[in-house]
Protein backbone atom coordinates (compact mmCIF):
# COMPACT_ATOMS: atom_id res chain seq x y z
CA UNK A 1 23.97 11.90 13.72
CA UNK A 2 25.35 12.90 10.14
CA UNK A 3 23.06 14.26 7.83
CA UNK A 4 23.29 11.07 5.47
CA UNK A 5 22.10 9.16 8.45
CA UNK A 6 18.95 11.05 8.76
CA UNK A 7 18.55 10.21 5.01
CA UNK A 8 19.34 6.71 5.51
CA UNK A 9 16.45 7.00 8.62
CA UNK A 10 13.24 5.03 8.50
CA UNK A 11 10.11 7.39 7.44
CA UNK A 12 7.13 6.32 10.28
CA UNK A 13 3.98 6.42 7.56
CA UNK A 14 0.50 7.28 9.35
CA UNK A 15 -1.11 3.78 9.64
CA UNK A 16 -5.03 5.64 8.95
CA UNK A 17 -5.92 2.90 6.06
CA UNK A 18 -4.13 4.78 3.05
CA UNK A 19 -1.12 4.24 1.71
CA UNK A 20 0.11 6.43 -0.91
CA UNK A 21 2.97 4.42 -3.24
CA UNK A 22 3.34 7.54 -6.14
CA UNK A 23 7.03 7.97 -4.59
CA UNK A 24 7.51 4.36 -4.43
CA UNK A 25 8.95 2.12 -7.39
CA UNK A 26 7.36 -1.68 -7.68
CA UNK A 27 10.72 -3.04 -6.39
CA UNK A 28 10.26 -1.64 -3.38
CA UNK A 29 7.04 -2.70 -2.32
CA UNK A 30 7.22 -6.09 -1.81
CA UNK A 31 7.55 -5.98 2.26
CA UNK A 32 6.19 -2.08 2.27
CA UNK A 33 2.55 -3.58 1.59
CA UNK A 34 2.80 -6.34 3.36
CA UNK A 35 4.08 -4.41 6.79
CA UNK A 36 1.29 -1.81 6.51
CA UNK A 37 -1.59 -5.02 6.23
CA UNK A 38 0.13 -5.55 9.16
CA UNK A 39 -0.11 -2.60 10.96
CA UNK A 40 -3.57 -1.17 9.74
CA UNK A 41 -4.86 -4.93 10.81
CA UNK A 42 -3.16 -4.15 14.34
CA UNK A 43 -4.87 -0.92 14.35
CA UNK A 44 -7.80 -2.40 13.82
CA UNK A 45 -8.34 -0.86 10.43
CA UNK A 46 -9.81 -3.63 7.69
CA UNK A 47 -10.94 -1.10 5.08
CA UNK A 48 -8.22 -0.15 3.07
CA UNK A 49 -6.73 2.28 -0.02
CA UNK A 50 -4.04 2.21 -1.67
CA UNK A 51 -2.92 4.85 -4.24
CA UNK A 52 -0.21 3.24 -6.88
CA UNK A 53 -1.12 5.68 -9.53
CA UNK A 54 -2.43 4.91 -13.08
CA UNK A 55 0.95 5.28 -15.34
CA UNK A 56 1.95 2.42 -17.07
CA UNK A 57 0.20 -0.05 -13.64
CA UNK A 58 3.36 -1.89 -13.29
CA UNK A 59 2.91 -0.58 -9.99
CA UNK A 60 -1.16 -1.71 -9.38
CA UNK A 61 0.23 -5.20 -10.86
CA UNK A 62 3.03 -5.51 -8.01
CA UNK A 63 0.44 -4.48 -5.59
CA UNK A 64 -2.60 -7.06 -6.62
CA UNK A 65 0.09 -9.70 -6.58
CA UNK A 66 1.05 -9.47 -3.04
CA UNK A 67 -2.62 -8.65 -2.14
CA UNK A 68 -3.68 -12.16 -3.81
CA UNK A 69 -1.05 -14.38 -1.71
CA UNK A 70 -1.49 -12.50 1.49
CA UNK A 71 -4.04 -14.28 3.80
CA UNK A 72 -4.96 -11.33 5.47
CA UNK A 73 -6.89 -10.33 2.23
CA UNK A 74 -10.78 -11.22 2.19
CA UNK A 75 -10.79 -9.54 -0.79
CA UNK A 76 -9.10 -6.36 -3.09
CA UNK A 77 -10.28 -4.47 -6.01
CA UNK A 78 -10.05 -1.00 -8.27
CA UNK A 79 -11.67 1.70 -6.56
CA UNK A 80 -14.44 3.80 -7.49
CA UNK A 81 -14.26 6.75 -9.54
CA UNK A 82 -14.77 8.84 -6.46
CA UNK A 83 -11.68 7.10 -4.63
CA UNK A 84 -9.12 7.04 -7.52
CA UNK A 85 -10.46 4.99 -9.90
CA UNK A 86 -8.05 2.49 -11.35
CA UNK A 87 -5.16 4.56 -9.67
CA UNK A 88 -5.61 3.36 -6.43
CA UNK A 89 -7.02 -0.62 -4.78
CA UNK A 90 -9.47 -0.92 -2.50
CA UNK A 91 -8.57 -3.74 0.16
CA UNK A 92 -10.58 -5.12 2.93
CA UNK A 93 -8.88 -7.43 5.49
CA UNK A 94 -10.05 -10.80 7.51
């Protein structure tokens, strides 16, 4: 294996109901988000955070848009203070 392959290589995230996008730009979310519902609903996690950050929230837009046409969502929301405030949505799956 070349050492551009291992850059190239799939990153495993922790599926532990937080997903952290600060390295992530919002084009490259779209099936990121969507996987991890996915997996945290396989894991049998429903209660869910997700850090995008407060910066300009091009990337918290992105985000609430998938959450509001996945059906997995019951429902999705800014955190509280104590959890990130507007930096991060709180999810909580079917």
């Amino acid at each position: 294996m070349s050492l551009d392959d291992e850059h190239d290589a799939p990153v495993p995230l922790p599926i532990d109901g937080l997903l952290d996008l600060h390295a992530f730009r919002p084009s490259e979310v779209g099936s990121l988000v969507p996987e991890w519902l996915g997996a945290c609903r396989a894991a049998g996690l429903v209660e869910l955070r997700i850090v995008h950050g407060k910066g300009t929230g091009a990337l918290r837009r992105t985000v609430e848009a998938l959450l509001a046409r996945d059906p997995r969502v019951a429902w999705f929301g800014p955190a509280g203070e104590d959890a990130g405030g507007w930096g991060a949505t709180l999810v909580r799956l079917r």
